[in-house]
Protein backbone atom coordinates (compact mmCIF):
# COMPACT_ATOMS: atom_id res chain seq x y z
CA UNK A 1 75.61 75.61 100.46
CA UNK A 2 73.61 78.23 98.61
CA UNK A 3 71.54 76.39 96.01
CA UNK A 4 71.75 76.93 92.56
CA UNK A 5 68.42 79.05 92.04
CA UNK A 6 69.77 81.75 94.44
CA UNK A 7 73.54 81.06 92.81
CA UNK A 8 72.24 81.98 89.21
CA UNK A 9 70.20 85.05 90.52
CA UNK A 10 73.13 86.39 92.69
CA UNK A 11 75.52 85.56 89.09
CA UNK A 12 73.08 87.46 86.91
CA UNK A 13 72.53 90.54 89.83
CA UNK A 14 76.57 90.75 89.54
CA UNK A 15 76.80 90.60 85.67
CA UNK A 16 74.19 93.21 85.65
CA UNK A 17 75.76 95.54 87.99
CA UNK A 18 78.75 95.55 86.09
CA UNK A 19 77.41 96.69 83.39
CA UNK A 20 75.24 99.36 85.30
CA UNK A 21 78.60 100.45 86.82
CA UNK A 22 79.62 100.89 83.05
CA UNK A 23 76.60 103.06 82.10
CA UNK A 24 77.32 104.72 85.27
CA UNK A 25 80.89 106.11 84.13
CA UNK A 26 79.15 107.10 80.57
CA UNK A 27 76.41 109.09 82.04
CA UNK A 28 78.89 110.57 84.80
CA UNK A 29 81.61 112.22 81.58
CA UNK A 30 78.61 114.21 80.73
CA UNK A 31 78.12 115.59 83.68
CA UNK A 32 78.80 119.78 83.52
CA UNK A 33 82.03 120.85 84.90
CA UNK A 34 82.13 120.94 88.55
CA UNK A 35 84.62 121.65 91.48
CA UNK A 36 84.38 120.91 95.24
CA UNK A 37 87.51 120.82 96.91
CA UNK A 38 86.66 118.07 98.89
CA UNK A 39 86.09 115.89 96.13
CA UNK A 40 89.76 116.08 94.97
CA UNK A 41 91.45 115.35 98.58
CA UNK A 42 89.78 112.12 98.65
CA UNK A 43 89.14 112.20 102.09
CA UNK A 44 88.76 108.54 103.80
CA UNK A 45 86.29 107.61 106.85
CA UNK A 46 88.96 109.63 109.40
CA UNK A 47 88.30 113.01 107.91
CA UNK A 48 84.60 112.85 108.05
CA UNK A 49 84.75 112.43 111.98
CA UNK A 50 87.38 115.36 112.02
CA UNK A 51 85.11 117.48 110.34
CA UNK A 52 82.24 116.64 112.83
CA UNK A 53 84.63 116.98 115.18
CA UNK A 54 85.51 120.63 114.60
CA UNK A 55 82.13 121.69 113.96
CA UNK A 56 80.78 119.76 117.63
CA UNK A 57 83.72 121.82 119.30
CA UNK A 58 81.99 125.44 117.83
CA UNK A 59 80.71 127.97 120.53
CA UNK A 60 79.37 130.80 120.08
CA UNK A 61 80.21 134.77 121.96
CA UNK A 62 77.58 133.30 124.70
CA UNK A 63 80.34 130.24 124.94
CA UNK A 64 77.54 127.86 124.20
CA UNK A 65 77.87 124.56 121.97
CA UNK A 66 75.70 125.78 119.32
CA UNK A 67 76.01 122.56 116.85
CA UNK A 68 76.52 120.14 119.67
CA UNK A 69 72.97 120.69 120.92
CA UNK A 70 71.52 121.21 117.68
CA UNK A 71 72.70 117.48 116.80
CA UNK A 72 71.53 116.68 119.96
CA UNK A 73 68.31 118.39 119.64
CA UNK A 74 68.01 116.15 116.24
CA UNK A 75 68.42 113.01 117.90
CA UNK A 76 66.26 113.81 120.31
CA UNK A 77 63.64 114.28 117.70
CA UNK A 78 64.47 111.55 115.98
CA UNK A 79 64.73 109.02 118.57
CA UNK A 80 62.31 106.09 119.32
CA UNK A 81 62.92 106.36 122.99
CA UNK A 82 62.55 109.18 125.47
CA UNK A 83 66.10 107.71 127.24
CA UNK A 84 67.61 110.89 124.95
CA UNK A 85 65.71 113.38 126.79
CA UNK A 86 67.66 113.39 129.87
CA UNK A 87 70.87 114.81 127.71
CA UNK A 88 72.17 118.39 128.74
CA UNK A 89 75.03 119.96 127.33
CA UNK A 90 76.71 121.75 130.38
CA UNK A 91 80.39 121.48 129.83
CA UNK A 92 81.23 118.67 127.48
CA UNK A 93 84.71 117.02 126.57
CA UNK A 94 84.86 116.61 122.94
CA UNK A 95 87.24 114.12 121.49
CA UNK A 96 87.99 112.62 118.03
CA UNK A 97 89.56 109.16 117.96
CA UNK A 98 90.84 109.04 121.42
CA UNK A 99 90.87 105.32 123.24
CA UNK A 100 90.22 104.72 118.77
CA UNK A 101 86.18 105.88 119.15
CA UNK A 102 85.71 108.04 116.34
CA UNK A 103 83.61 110.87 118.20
CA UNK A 104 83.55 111.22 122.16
CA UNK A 105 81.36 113.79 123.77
CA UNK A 106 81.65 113.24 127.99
CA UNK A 107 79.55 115.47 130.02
CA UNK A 108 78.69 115.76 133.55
CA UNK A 109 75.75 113.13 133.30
CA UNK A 110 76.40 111.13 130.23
CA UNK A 111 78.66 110.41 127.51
CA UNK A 112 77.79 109.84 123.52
CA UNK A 113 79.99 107.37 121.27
CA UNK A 114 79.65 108.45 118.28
CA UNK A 115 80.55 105.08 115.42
CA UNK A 116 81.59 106.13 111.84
CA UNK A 117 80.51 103.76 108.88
CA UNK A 118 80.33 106.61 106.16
CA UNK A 119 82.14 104.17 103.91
CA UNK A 120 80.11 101.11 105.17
CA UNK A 121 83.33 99.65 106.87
CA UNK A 122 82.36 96.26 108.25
CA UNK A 123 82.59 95.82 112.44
CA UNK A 124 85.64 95.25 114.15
CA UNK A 125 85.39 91.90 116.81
CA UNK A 126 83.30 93.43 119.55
CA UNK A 127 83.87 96.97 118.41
CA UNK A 128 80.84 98.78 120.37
CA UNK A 129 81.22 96.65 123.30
CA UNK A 130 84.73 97.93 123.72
CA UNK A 131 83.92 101.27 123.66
CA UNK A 132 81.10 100.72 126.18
CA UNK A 133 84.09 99.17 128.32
CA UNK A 134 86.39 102.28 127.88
CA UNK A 135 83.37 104.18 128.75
CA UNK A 136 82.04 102.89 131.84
CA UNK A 137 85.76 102.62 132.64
CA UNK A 138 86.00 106.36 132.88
CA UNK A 139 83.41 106.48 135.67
CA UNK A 140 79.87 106.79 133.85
CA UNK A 141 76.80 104.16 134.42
CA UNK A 142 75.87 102.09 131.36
CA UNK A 143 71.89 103.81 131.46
CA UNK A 144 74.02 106.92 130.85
CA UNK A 145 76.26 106.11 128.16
CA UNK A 146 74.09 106.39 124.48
CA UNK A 147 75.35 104.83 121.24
CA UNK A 148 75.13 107.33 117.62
CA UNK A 149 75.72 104.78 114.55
CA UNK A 150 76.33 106.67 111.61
CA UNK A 151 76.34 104.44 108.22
CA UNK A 152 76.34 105.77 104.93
CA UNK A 153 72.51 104.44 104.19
CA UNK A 154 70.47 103.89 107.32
CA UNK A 155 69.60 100.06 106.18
CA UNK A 156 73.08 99.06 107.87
CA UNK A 157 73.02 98.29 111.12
CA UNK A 158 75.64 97.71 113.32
CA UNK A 159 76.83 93.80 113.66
CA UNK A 160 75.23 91.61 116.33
CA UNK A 161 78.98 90.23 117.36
CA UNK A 162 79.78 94.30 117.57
CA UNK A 163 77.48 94.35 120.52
CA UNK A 164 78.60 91.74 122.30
CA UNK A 165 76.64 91.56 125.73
CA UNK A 166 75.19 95.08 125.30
CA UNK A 167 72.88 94.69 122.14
CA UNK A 168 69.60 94.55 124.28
CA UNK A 169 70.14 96.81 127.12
CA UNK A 170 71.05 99.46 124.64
CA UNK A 171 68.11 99.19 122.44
CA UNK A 172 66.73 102.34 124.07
CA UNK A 173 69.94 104.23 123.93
CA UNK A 174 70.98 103.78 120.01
CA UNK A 175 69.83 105.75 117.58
CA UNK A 176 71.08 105.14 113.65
CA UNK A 177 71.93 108.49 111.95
CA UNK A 178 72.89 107.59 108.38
CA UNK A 179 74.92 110.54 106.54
CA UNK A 180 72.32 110.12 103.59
CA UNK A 181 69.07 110.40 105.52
CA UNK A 182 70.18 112.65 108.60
CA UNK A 183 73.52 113.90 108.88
CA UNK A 184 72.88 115.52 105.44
CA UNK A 185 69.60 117.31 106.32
CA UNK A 186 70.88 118.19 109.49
CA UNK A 187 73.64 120.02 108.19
CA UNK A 188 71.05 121.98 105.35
CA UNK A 189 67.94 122.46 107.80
CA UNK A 190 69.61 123.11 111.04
CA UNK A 191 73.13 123.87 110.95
CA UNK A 192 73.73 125.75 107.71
CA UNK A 193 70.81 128.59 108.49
CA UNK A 194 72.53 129.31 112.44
CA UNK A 195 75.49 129.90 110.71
CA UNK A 196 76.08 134.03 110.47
CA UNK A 197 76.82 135.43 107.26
CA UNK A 198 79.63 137.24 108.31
CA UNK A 199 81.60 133.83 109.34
CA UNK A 200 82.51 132.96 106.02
CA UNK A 201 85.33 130.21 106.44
CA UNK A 202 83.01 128.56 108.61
CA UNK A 203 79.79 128.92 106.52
CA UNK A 204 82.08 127.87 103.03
CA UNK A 205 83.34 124.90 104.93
CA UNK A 206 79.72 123.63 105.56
CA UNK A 207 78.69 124.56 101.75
CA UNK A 208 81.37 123.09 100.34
CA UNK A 209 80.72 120.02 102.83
CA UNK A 210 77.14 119.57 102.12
CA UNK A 211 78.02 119.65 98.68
CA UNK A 212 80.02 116.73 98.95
CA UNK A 213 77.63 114.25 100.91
CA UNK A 214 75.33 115.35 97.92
CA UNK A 215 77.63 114.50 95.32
CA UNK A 216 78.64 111.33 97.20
CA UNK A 217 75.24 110.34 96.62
CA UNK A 218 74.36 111.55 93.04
CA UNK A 219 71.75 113.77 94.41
CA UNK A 220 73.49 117.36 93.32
CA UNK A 221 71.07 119.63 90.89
CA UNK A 222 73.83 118.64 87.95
CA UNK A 223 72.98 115.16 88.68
CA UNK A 224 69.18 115.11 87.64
CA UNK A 225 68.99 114.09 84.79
CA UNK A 226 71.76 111.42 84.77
CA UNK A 227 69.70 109.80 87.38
CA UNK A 228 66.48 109.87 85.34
CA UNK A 229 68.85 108.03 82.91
CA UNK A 230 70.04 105.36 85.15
CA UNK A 231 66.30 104.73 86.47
CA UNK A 232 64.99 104.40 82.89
CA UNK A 233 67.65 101.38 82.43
CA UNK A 234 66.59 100.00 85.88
CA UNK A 235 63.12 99.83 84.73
CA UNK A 236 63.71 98.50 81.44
CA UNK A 237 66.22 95.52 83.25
CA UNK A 238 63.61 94.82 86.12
CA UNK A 239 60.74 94.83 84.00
CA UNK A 240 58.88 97.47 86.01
CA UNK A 241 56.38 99.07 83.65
CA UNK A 242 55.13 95.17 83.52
CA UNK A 243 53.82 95.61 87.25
CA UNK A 244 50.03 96.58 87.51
CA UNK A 245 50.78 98.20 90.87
CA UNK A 246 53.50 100.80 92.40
CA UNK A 247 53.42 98.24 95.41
CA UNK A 248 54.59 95.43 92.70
CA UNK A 249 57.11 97.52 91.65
CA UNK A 250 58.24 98.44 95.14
CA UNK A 251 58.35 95.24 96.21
CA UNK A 252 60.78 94.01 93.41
CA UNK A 253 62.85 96.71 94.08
CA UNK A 254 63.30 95.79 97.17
CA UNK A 255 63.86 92.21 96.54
CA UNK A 256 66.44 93.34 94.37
CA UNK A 257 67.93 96.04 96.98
CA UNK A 258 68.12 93.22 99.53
CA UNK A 259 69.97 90.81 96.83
CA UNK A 260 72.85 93.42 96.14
CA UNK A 261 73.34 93.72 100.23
CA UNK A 262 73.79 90.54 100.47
CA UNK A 263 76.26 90.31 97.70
CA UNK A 264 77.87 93.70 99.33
CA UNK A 265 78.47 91.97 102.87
CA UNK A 266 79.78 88.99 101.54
CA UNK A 267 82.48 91.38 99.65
CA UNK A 268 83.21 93.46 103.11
CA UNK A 269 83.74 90.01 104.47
CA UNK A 270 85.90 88.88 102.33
CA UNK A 271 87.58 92.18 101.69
CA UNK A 272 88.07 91.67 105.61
CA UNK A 273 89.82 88.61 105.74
CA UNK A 274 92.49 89.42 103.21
CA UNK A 275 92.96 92.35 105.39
CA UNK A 276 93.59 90.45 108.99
CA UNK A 277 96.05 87.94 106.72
CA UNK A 278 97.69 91.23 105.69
CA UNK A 279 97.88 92.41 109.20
CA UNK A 280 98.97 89.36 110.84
CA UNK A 281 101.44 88.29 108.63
CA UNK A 282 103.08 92.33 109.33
CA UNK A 283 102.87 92.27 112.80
CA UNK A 284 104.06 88.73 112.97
CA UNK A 285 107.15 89.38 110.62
CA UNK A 286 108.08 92.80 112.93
CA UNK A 287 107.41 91.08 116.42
CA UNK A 288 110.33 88.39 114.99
CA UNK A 289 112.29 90.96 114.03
CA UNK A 290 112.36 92.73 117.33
CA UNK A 291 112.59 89.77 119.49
CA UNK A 292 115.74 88.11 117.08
CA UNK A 293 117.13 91.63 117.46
CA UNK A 294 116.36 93.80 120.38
CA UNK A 295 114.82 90.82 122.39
CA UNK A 296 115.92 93.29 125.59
CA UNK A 297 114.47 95.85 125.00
CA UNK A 298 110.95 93.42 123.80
CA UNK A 299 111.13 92.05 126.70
CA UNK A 300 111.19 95.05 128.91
CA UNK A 301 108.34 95.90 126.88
CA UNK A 302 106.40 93.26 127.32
CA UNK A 303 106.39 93.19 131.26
CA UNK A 304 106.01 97.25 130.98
CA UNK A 305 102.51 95.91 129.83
CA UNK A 306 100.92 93.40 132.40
CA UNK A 307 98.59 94.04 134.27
CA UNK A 308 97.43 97.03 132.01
CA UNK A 309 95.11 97.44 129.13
CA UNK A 310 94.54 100.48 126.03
CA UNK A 311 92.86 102.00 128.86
CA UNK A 312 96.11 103.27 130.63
CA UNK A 313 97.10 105.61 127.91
CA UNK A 314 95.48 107.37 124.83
CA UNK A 315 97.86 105.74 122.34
CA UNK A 316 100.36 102.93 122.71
CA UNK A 317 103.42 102.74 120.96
CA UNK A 318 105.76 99.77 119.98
CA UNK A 319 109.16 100.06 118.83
CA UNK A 320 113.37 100.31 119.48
CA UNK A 321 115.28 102.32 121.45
CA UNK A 322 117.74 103.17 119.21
CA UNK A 323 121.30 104.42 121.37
CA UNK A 324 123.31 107.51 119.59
CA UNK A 325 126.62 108.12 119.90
CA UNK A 326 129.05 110.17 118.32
CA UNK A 327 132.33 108.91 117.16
């Protein structure tokens, strides 16, 4: 059981970030009038890897995958290991949530799984491993197969049970790429400037894109001074200007940061498990349904099935034949 020290000060770090979240809404109805047409689709995690997707897929007259190995280019950079050296973009197969991995890019040589977590979405049971499996399955060697995490903040990491008997032979062939830290300076530094002036759908769609991510994270020009605002209050709360050192003050901040993601991953869980009730309790209520009503047809189904796995086709579907006849 937690004790009641670290009880109170997660009970207080909630109270307070309610009321942050309050000051937040104030300070965010001053904010000047601005439009982004991304903002108003409320796109979930799905559209982000579609965008990626069509932008990884560009080529230019010389037929070459300009973005693809500009990203790649950036990891290799990036990296802590010199595994990512040994990727060449010759004639890739780009996919976007086929076998359910978000971004697949096979080559010749290797193959990159590219994982999601813009919106910090917690790790399905064995999630990575699975998509190792589906790899490898489709004829490439594990030391060839590299792993691109891409969480909204790079603190998050993916989940050790996510892994499950890859975690350590991978260490050399993941790289985190958070969409704050990376994916957004990527996009300004690298992408944005190869872009010709004369494609302007494609260089509007990265504006308007980059624009977003920046406004997802309060860091838009327009935002400036609501931020000084908000830090002013953080000081105040935390005492700050109290500190006779930045490195004092940094290190309550970060004591404070690591209190609020533990509070946030206890939430995901629990957000989780309400979720897999929800789930079960649908599937469970249709698979009666079928069986007390087509049990036939389920059945044929079900021995359709043995023997294969999510491997044998891209997408499996589960339903009635339903037998028309006119009158």
């Amino acid at each position: 059981m937690v004790n009641d020290i670290v009880q109170n000060e997660w009970y207080n770090t909630l109270s307070f970030c309610e009321d942050f979240s309050l000051c937040i809404e104030e300070e965010k109805l001053k904010l000047p009038y601005h439009l982004n047409l991304i903002d108003e689709l409320h796109i979930n995690e799905n559209a982000h890897s579609r965008i990626l997707y069509k932008l990884l897929l560009y080529t230019n007259i010389e037929g070459k995958y300009e973005f693809l190995e500009s990203l790649i280019a950036y990891v290799k950079r990036n990296a802590r290991s010199s595994d990512f050296d040994k990727i060449q973009v010759i004639k890739p197969c780009i996919t976007q949530e086929k076998q359910r991995i978000d971004l697949w890019v096979r080559d010749k040589d290797y193959a990159l799984i590219f994982e999601n977590k813009i919106y910090n979405a917690t790790d399905q049971d064995a999630q990575i491993a699975r998509y190792i499996d589906k790899t490898i399955a489709c004829h490439y060697k594990q030391e060839n197969i590299f792993i691109i995490y891409l969480p909204t903040f790079s603190f998050k990491e993916p989940e050790p049970q996510s892994w499950g008997k890859y975690k350590k032979c991978f260490e050399k062939r993941y790289i985190n790429l958070s969409f704050r830290d990376n994916i957004l300076s990527w996009l300004e530094d690298d992408v944005l400037p190869q872009i010709n002036s004369k494609d302007i759908y494609l260089r509007s769609a990265i504006r308007q894109y980059i624009d977003y991510l920046r406004g997802l994270f309060d860091i838009r020009t327009i935002h400036k001074q609501m931020n000084m605002n908000l830090q002013e209050i953080l000081k105040k709360h935390y005492k700050l200007d109290e500190c006779n050192t930045d490195q004092e003050r940094i290190n309550i901040i970060e004591e404070k940061i690591e209190e609020i993601n533990e509070i946030y991953n206890q939430l995901e869980s629990l957000k989780q498990h309400f979720h897999d009730k929800i789930t079960k309790s649908h599937v469970t209520k249709w698979e009666k349904y079928v069986q007390k009503n087509y049990n036939d047809y389920y059945d044929e189904y079900v021995k359709s099935r043995v023997g294969k796995s999510d491997l044998d086709n891209d997408d499996i579907f589960v339903g009635v034949v339903l037998t028309l006849c006119n009158k």
